[in-house]
Protein backbone atom coordinates (compact mmCIF):
# COMPACT_ATOMS: atom_id res chain seq x y z
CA UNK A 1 -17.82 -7.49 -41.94
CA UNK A 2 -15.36 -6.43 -44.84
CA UNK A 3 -17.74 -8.15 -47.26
CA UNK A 4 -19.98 -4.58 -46.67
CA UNK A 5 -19.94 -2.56 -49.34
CA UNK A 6 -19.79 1.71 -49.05
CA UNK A 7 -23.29 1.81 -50.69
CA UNK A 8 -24.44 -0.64 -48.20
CA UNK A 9 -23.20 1.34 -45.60
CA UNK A 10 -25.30 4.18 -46.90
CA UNK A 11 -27.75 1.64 -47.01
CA UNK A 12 -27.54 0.76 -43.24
CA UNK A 13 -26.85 4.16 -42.52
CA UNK A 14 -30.56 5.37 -43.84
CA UNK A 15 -31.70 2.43 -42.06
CA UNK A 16 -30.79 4.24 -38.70
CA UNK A 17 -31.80 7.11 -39.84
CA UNK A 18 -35.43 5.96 -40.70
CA UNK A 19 -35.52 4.82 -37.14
CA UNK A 20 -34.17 7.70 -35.57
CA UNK A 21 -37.03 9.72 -36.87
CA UNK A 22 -39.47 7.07 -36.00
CA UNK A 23 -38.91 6.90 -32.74
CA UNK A 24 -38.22 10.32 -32.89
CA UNK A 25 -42.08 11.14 -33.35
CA UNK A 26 -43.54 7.52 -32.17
CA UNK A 27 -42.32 9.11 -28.80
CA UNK A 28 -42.36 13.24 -29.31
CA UNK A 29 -45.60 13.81 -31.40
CA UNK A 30 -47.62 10.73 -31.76
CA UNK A 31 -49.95 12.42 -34.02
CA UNK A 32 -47.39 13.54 -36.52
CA UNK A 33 -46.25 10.24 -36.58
CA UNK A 34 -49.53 8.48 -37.82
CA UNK A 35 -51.16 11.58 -39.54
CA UNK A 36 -47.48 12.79 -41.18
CA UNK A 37 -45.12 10.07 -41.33
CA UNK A 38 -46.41 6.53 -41.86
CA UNK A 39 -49.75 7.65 -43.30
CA UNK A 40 -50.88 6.61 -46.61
CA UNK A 41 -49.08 8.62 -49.39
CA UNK A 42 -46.54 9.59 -46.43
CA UNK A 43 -42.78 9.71 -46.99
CA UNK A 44 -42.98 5.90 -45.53
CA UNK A 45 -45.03 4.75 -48.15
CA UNK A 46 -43.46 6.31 -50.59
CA UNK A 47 -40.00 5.39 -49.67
CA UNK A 48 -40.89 1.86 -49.44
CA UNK A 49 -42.41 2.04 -53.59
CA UNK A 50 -39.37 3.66 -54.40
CA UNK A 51 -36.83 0.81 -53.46
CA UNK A 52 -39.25 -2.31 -54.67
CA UNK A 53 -39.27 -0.35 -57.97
CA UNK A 54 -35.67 0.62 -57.67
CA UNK A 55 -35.24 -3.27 -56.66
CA UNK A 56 -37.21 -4.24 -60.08
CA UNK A 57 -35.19 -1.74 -62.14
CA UNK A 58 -31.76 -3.52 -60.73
CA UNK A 59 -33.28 -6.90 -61.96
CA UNK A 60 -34.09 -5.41 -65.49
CA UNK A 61 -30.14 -4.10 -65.48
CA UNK A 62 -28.88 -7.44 -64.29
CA UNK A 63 -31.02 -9.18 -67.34
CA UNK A 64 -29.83 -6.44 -70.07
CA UNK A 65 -26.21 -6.18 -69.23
CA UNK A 66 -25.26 -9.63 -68.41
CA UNK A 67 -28.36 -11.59 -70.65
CA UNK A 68 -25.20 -12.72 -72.82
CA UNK A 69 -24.51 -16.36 -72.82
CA UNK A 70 -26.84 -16.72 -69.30
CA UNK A 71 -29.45 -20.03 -69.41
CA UNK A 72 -33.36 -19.20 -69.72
CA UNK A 73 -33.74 -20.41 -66.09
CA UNK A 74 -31.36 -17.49 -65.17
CA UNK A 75 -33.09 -15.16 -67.27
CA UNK A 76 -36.52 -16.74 -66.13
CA UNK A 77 -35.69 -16.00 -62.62
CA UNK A 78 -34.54 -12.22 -63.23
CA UNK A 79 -38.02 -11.42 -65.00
CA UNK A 80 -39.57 -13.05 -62.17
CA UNK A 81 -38.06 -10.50 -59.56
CA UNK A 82 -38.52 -8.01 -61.86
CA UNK A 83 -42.09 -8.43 -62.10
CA UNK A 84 -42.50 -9.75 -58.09
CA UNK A 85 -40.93 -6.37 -57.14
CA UNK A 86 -42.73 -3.89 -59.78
CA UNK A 87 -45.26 -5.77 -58.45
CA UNK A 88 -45.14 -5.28 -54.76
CA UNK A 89 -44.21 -1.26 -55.49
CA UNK A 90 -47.49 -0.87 -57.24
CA UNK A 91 -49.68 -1.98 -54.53
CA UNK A 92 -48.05 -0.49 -52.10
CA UNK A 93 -49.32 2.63 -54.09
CA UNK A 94 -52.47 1.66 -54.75
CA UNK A 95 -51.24 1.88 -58.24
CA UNK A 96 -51.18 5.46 -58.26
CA UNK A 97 -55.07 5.25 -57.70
CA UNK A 98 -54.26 8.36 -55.29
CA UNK A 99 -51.71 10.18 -57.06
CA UNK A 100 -53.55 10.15 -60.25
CA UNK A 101 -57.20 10.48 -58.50
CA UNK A 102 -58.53 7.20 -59.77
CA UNK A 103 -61.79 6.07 -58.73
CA UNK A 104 -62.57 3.03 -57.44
CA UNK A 105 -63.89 0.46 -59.19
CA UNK A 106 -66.82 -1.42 -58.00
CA UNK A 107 -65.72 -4.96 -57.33
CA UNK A 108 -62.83 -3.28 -55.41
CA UNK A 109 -65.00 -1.05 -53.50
CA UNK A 110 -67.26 -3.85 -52.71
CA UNK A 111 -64.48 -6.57 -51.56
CA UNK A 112 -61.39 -4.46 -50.71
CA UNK A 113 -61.28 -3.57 -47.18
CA UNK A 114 -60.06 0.31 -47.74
CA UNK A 115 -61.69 0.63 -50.97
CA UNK A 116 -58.68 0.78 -53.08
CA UNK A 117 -57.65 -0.75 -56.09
CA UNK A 118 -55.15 -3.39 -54.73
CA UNK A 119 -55.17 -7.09 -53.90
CA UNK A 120 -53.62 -6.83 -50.48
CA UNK A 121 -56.40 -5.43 -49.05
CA UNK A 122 -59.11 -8.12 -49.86
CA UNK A 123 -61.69 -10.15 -48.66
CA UNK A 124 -62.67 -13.16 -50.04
CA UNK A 125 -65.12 -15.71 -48.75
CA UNK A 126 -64.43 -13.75 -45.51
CA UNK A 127 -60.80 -13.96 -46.16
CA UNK A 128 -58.32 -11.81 -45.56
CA UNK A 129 -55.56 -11.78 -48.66
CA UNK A 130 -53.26 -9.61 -46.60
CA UNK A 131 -53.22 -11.71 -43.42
CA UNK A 132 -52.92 -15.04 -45.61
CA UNK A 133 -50.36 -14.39 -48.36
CA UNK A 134 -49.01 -10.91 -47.50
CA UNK A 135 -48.39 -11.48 -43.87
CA UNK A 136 -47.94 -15.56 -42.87
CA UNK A 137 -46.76 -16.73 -45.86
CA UNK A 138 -44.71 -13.90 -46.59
CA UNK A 139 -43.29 -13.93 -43.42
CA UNK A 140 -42.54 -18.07 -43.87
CA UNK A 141 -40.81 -17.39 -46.95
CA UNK A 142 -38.51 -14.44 -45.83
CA UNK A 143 -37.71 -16.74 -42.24
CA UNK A 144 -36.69 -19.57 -44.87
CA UNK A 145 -34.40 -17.49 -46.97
CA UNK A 146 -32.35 -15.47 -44.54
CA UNK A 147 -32.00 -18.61 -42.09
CA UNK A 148 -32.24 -21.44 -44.19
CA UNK A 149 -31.19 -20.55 -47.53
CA UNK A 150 -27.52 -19.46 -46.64
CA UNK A 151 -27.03 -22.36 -44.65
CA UNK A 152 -28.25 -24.67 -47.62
CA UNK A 153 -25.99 -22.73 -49.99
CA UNK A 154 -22.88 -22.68 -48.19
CA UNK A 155 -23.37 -26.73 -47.28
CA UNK A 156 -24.92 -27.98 -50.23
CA UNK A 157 -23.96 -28.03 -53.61
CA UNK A 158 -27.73 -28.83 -55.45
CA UNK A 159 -28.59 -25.95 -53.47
CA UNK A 160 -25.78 -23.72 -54.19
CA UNK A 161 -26.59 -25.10 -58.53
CA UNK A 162 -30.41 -24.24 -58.28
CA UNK A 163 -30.44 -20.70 -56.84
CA UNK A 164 -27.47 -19.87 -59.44
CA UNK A 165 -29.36 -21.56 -61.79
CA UNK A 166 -32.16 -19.33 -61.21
CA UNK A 167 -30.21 -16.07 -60.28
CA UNK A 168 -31.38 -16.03 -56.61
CA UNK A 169 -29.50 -13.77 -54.70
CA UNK A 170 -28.08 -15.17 -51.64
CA UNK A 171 -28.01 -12.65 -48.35
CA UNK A 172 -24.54 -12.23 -46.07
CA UNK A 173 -25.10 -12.72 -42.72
CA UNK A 174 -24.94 -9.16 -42.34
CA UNK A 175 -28.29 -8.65 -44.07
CA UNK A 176 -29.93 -11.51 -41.96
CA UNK A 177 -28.72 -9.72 -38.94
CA UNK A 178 -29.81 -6.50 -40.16
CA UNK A 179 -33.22 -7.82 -40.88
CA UNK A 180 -33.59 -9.72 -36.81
CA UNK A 181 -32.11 -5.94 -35.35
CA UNK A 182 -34.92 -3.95 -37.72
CA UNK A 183 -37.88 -6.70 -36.67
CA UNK A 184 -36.51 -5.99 -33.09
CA UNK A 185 -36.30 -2.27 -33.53
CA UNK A 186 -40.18 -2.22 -34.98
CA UNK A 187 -41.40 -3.99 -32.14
CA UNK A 188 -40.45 -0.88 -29.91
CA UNK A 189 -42.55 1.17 -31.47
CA UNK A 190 -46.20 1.97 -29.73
CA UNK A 191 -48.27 2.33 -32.75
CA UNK A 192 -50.38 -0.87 -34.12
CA UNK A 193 -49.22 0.56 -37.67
CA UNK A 194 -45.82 0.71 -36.59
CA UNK A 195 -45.15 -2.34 -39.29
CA UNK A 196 -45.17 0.51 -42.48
CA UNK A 197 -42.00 1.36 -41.20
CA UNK A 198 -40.72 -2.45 -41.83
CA UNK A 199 -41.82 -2.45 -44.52
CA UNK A 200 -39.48 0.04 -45.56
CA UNK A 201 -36.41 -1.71 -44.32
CA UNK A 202 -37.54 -4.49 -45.65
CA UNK A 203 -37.65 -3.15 -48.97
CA UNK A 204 -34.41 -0.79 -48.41
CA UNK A 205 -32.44 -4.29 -47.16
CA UNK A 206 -33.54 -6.51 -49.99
CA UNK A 207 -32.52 -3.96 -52.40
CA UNK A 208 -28.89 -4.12 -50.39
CA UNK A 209 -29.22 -7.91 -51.20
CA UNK A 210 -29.65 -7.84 -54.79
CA UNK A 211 -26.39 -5.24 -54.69
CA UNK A 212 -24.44 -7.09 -53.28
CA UNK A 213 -25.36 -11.13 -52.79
CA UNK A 214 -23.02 -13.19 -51.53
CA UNK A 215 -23.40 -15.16 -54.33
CA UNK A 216 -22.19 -12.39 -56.40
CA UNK A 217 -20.64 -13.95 -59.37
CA UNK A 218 -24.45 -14.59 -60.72
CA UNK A 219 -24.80 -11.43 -61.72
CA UNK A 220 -21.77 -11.24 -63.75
CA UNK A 221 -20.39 -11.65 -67.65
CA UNK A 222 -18.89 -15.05 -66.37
């Protein structure tokens, strides 16, 4: 494990920390915990915005600082997280639709299933966007790249070309681990919205990712 960083060791070391206080109240104060700590516009929440925009700002830096003498599919693909993960921060939010006291428009109050201005939380044609894109396909995806991916990368070379071509970050075993121990962890709690909190390691590990890929060299002046 020499290939950790110290910041990812921060990193992992707020990951405990975020559990130690959820199981903390899961199992001390079960009302704190829903009404306090993973409630909406709760530290959870919150925390989780913070590192998909934190996430979307290291893309931006990546593009800026190393833009020099990179292909447009490289630069392509940085825009692409950058906007995927300002993306994902955003509706975690709401879009500041609380923080700013935004009313609700009326398509969204008519079709979104907690009246809030987001996609994630729509119906369509009976339809639920979270459980369709947000949840199985999401979950498809992430399965692919931290067991599949790697594998592909470290075995094949077209694979290895196209995700540098593209400026994909590619995870350390470490963060694939990290990611099966945190799913694990989650499943321990007893609260049906016990998921907020993985969705804050989530977002804390991918940021970990982009900081330090194995496939570090992409996001470099060579």
């Amino acid at each position: 494990m020499n290939n950790i960083t110290r910041t990812e060791k921060r990193g992992f070391l707020l990951l405990a920390i975020v559990f130690a206080l959820s199981y903390f109240f899961a199992f001390t104060n079960m009302d704190f915990f829903e009404h306090g700590f993973i409630v909406e516009d709760g530290p959870v929440e919150y925390g989780t915005a913070v590192m998909l925009f934190c996430t979307s700002i290291l893309s931006i830096v990546y593009l800026i600082k190393y833009h020099k003498n990179k292909s447009l599919t490289w630069k392509f693909g940085l825009v692409m997280f950058a906007i995927l993960f300002f993306f994902a921060a955003g509706e975690e939010i709401s879009w500041g639709q609380r923080i700013f006291d935004i009313q609700t428009g009326e398509y969204f109050m008519e079709h979104n299933r907690q009246k809030e201005m987001n996609l994630h939380n729509l119906e369509v044609g009976g339809k639920k966007l979270n459980k369709i894109i947000f949840s199985q396909l999401l979950t498809l995806v992430i399965v692919v790249y931290l067991l599949i991916v790697p594998v592909l990368y470290r075995k094949k070379k077209w694979a290895k070309n196209l995700l540098d071509k593209f400026a994909v970050p590619v995870v350390y075993w470490h963060h694939t681990i990290a990611f099966i121990v945190c799913t694990l962890l989650v499943l321990i709690i007893p609260h049906h919205r016990k998921w907020e909190v993985y969705e804050l390691d989530f977002s804390l590990i991918f940021f970990l990712i982009f900081l330090n890929p194995f496939n570090k060299e992409i996001y470099s002046k060579s």
